[in-house]
Protein backbone atom coordinates (compact mmCIF):
# COMPACT_ATOMS: atom_id res chain seq x y z
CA UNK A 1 31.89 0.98 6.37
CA UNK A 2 30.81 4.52 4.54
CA UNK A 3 27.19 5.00 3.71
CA UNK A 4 25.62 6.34 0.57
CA UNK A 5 23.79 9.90 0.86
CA UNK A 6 20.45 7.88 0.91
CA UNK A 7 21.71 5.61 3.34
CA UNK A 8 22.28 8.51 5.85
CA UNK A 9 19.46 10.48 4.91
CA UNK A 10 16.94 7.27 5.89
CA UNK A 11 19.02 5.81 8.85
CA UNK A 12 20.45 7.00 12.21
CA UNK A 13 23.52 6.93 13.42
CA UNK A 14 24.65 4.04 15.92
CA UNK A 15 25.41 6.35 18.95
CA UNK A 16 22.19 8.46 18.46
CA UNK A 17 20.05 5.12 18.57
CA UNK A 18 21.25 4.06 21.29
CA UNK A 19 20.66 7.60 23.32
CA UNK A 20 17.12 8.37 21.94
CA UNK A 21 15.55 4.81 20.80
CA UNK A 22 13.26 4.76 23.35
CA UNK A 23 11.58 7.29 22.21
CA UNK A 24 11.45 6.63 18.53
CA UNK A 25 10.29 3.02 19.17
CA UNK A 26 7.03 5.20 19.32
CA UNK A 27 6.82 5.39 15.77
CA UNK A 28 9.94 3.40 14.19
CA UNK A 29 10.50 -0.74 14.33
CA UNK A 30 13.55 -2.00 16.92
CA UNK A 31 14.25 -3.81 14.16
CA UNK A 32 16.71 -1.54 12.57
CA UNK A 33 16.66 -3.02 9.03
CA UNK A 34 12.43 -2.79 9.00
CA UNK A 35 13.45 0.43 10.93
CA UNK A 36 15.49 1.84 7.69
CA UNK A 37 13.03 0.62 5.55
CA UNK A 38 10.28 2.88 6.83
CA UNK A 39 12.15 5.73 6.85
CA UNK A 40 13.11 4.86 3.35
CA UNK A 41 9.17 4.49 2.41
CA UNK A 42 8.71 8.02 3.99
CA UNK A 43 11.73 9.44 1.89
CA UNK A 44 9.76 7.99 -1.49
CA UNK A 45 6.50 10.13 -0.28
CA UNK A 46 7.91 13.33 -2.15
CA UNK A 47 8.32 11.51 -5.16
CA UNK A 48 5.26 9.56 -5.02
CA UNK A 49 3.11 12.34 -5.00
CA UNK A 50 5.09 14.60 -7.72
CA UNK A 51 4.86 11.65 -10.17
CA UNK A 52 1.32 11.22 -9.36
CA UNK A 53 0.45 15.09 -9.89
CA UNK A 54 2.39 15.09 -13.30
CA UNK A 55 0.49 12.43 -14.48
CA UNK A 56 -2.82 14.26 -13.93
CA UNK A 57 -1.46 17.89 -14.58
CA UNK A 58 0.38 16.41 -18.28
CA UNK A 59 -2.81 14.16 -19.32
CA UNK A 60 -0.38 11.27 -19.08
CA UNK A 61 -3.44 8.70 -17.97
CA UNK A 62 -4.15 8.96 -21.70
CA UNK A 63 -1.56 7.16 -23.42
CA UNK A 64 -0.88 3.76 -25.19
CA UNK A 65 -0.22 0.48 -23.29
CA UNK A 66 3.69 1.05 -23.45
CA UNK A 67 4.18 4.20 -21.87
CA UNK A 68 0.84 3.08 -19.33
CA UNK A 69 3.08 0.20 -18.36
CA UNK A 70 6.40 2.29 -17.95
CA UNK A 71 4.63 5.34 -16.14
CA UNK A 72 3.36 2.56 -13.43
CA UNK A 73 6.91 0.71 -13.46
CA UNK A 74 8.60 4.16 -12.67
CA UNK A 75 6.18 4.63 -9.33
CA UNK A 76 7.11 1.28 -8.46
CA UNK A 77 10.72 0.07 -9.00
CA UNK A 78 12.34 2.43 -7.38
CA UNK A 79 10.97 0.51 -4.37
CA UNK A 80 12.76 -2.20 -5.00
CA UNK A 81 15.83 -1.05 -6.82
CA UNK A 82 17.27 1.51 -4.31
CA UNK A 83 16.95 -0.70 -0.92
CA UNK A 84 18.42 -3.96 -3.28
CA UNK A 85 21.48 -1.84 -4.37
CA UNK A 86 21.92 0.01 -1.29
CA UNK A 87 21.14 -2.81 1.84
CA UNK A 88 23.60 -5.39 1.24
CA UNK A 89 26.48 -3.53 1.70
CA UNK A 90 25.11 -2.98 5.35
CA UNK A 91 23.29 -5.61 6.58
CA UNK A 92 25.51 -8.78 4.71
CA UNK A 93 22.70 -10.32 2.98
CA UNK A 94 21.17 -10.92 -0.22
CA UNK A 95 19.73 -8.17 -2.20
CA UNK A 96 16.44 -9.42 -1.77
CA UNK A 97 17.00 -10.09 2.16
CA UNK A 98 15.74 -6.99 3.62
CA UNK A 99 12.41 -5.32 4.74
CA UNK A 100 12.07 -2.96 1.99
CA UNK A 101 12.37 -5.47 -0.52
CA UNK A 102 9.91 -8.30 1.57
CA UNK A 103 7.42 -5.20 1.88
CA UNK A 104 7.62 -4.73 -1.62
CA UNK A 105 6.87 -8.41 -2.72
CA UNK A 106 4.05 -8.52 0.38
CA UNK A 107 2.07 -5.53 -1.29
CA UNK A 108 2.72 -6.90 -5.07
CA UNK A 109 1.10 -10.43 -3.93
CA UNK A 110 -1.90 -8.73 -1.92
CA UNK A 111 -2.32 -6.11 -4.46
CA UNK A 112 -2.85 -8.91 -7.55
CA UNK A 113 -5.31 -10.35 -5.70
CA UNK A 114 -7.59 -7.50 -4.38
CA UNK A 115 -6.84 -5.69 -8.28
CA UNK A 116 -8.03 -8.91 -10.32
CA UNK A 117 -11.33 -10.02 -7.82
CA UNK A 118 -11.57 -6.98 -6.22
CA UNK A 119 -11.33 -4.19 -8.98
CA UNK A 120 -15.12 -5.91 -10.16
CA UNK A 121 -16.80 -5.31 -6.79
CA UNK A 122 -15.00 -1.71 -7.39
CA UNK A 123 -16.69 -1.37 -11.36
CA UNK A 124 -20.48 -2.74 -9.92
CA UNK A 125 -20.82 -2.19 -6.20
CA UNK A 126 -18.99 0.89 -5.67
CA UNK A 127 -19.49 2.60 -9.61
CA UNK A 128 -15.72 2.78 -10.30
CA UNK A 129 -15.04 3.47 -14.64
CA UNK A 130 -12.09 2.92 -16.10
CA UNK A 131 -11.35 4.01 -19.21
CA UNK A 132 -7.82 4.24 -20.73
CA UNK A 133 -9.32 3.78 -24.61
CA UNK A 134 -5.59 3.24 -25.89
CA UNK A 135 -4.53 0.51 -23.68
CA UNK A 136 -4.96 -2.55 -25.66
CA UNK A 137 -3.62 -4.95 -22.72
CA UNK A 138 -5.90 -5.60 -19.64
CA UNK A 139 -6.54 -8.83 -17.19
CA UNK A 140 -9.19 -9.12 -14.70
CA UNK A 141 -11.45 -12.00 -13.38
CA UNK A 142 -13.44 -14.22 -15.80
CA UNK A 143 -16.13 -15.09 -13.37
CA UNK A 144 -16.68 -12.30 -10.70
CA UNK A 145 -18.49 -9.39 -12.02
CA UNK A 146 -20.18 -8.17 -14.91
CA UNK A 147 -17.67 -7.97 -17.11
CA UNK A 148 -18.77 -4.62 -18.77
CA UNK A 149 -15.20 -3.18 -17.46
CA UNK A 150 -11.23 -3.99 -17.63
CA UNK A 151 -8.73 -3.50 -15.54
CA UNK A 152 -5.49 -1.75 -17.68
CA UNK A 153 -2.06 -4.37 -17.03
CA UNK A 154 -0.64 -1.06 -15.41
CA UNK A 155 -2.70 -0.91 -12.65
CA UNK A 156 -0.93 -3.85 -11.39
CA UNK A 157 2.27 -2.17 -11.01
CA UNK A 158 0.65 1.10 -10.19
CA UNK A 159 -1.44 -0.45 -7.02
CA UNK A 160 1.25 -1.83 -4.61
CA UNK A 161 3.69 1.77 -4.96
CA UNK A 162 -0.29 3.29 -3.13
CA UNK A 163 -0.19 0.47 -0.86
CA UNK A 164 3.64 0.50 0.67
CA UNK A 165 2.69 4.08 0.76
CA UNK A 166 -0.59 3.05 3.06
CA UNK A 167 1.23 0.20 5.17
CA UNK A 168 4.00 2.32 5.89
CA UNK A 169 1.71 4.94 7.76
CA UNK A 170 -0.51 2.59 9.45
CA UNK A 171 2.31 0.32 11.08
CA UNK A 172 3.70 3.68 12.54
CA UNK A 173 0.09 4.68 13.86
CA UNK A 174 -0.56 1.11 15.19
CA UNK A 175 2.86 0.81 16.91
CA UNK A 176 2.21 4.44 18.44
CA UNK A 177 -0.75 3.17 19.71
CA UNK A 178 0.60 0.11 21.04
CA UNK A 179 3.41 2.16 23.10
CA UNK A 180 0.05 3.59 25.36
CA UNK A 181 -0.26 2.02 29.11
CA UNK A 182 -3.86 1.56 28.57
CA UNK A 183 -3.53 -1.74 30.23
CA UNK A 184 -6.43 -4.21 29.38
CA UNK A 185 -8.10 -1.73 26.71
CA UNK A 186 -4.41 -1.99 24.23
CA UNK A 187 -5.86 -4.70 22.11
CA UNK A 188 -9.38 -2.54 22.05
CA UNK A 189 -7.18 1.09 21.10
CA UNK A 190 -5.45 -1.35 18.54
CA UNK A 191 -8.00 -2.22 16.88
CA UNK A 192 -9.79 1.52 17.07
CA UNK A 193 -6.26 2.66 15.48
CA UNK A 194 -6.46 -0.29 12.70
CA UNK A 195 -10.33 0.54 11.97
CA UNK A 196 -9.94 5.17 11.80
CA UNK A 197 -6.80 4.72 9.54
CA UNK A 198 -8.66 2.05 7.32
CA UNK A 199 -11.31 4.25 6.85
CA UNK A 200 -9.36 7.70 6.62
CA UNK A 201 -6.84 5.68 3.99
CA UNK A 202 -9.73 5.05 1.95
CA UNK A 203 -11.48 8.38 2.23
CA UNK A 204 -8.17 10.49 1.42
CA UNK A 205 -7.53 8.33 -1.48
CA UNK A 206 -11.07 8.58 -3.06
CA UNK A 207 -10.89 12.25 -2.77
CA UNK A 208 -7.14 12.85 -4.61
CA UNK A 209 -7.30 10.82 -6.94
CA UNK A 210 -10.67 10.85 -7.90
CA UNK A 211 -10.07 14.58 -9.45
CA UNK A 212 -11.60 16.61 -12.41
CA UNK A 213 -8.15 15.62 -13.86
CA UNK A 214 -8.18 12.17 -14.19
CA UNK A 215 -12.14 12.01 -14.89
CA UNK A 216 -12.35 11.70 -18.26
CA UNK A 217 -10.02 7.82 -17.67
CA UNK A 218 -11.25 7.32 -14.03
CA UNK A 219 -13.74 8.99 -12.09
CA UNK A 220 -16.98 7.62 -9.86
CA UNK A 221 -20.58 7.65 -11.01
CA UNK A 222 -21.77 9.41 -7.25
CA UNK A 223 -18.74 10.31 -5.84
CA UNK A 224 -20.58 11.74 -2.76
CA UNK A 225 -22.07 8.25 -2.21
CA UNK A 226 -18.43 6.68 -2.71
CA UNK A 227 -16.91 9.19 -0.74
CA UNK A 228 -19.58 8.90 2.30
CA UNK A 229 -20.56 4.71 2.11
CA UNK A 230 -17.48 3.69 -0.77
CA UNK A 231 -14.93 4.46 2.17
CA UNK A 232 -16.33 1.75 4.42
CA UNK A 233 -16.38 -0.90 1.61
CA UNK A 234 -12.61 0.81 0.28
CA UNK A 235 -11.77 0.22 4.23
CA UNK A 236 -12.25 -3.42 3.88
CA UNK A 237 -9.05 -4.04 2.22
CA UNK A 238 -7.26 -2.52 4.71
CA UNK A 239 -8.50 -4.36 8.34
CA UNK A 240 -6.88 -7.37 7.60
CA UNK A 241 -3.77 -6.59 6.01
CA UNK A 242 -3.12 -3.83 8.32
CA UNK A 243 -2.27 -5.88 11.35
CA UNK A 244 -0.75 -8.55 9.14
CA UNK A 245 2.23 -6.39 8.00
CA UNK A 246 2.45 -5.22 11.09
CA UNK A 247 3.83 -8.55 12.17
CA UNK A 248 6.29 -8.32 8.98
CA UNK A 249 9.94 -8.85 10.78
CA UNK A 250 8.75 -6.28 13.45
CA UNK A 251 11.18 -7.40 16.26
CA UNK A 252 15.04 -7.18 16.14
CA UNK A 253 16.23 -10.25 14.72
CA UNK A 254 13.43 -11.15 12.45
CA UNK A 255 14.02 -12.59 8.65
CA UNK A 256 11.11 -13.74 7.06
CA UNK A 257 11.55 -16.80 4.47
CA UNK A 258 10.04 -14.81 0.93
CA UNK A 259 7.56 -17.80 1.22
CA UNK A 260 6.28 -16.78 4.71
CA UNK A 261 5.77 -13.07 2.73
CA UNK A 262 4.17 -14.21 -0.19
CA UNK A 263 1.41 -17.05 2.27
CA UNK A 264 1.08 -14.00 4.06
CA UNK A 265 -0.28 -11.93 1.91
CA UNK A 266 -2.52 -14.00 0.00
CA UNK A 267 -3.82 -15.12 3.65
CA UNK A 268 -5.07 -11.33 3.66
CA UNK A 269 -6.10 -11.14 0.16
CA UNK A 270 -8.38 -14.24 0.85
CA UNK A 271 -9.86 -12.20 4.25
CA UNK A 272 -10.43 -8.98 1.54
CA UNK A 273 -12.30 -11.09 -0.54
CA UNK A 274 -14.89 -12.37 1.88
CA UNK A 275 -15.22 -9.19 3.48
CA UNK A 276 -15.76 -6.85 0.35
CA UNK A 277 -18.59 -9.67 -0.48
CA UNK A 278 -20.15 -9.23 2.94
CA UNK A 279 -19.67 -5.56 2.37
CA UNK A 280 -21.39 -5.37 -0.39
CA UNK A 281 -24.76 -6.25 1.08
CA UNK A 282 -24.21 -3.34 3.40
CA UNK A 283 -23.57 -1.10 0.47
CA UNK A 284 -26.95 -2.52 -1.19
CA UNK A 285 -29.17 -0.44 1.88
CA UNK A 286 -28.05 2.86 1.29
């Protein structure tokens, strides 16, 4: 069976897996379907990041809800489009069937969650502003916060492409750490590994996006305060749902029901919530 350019480009060949997958089962999944999927996640990186740097560099983040909504659908669907056109010609399964796609739907449930509850704690705790004066469409909580902010409809499509990006990273750190013989002390460099990537994801984040560029539609009120105290409240989201896609069809032969995905990741939504609340006392001492 012939493979696309894309397919070759984000896979290995059969012979060459077999010689050397010892030693990339440092960083990629034995699972070769999760395996292609993280390659194809690193592959999107170059893209990411140019569509990202055109929307500061044009003064796209100042535009009507339309074109806010299609700018975020273009970072996104391409994350679900290419591995459900491309996967089922190789693996035999259902577009949907694959880890790419699962990955995808994981990060879309976690991310509504954290964006509608967890955006608030982001406008009062940690002085996040929005303001996107053209976008007429917005949905956040009705209860939690002060309700002197919205959150834009885009940022729900625009929030999971950051996170795959995230994930992606931090299972290949966390498996690398799991390959050390540190005997008794794996589960303690685990959780070391989970805890400096949190914090760094949060950190590097903060500081790119949070640019003269975009300040005049998003910016922080002490950005020195976010980027020194924010990151450890920011890091929150991450030390449950870290681990938790970890475990997402990590071993050869996995195939998660979409139901298992989707409990899954509102499992670690629920966790985010009651640790950004805790969090926030911590953020009240400094």
């Amino acid at each position: 069976m012939t493979q696309s350019p894309l397919e070759q480009a984000v896979s290995e060949p059969a012979v060459a897996a077999q010689a050397g997958g010892a030693r990339r089962a440092h960083w990629f999944s034995s699972n070769p379907d999760k395996a292609w999927g993280e390659k194809f996640f690193l592959a999107y990186l170059p893209y990411f990041f140019a569509l990202n740097y055109s929307k500061q560099l044009m003064g796209w983040m100042n535009v009507g809800t339309l074109w806010h909504v299609i700018q975020n659908l273009a970072l996104l669907l391409p994350l679900i489009l290419i591995p459900a056109f491309l996967r089922p010609a190789v693996t035999g399964r259902a577009w949907w069937d694959n880890y790419a796609v699962k990955m995808v739907l994981w990060m879309s449930v976690y991310n509504f969650v954290v964006t509608y509850f967890g955006c608030e704690y982001f406008f009062d705790v940690l002085g996040m502003v929005y303001y996107f004066p053209k976008v007429s469409l917005s949905l956040d909580s009705a209860l939690v916060g002060s309700g002197q902010q919205v959150i834009p409809i885009g940022m729900y499509f625009n929030a999971p492409a950051f996170f795959v990006v995230y994930h992606t990273i931090a299972v290949l750190m966390i498996r690398r750490a799991r390959i050390f013989d540190v005997g008794a002390l794996k589960p303690v460099l685990t959780v070391i590994t989970v805890v400096a990537v949190a914090y760094f994801m949060a950190f590097l984040e903060t500081r790119l996006v949070a640019t003269d560029a975009n300040k005049p539609y998003f910016w922080y009120r002490d950005l020195g305060w976010m980027l020194r105290y924010g990151s450890i409240f920011y890091a929150c989201y991450f030390l449950p749902s870290f681990p938790m896609v970890f475990r997402l069809e990590e071993t050869a032969g996995d195939r998660w029901a979409l139901s298992r995905v989707v409990f899954e990741a509102l499992a670690a939504a629920a966790m985010v919530l009651v640790l950004i609340d805790f969090a926030t006392h911590l953020m009240r001492l400094t």
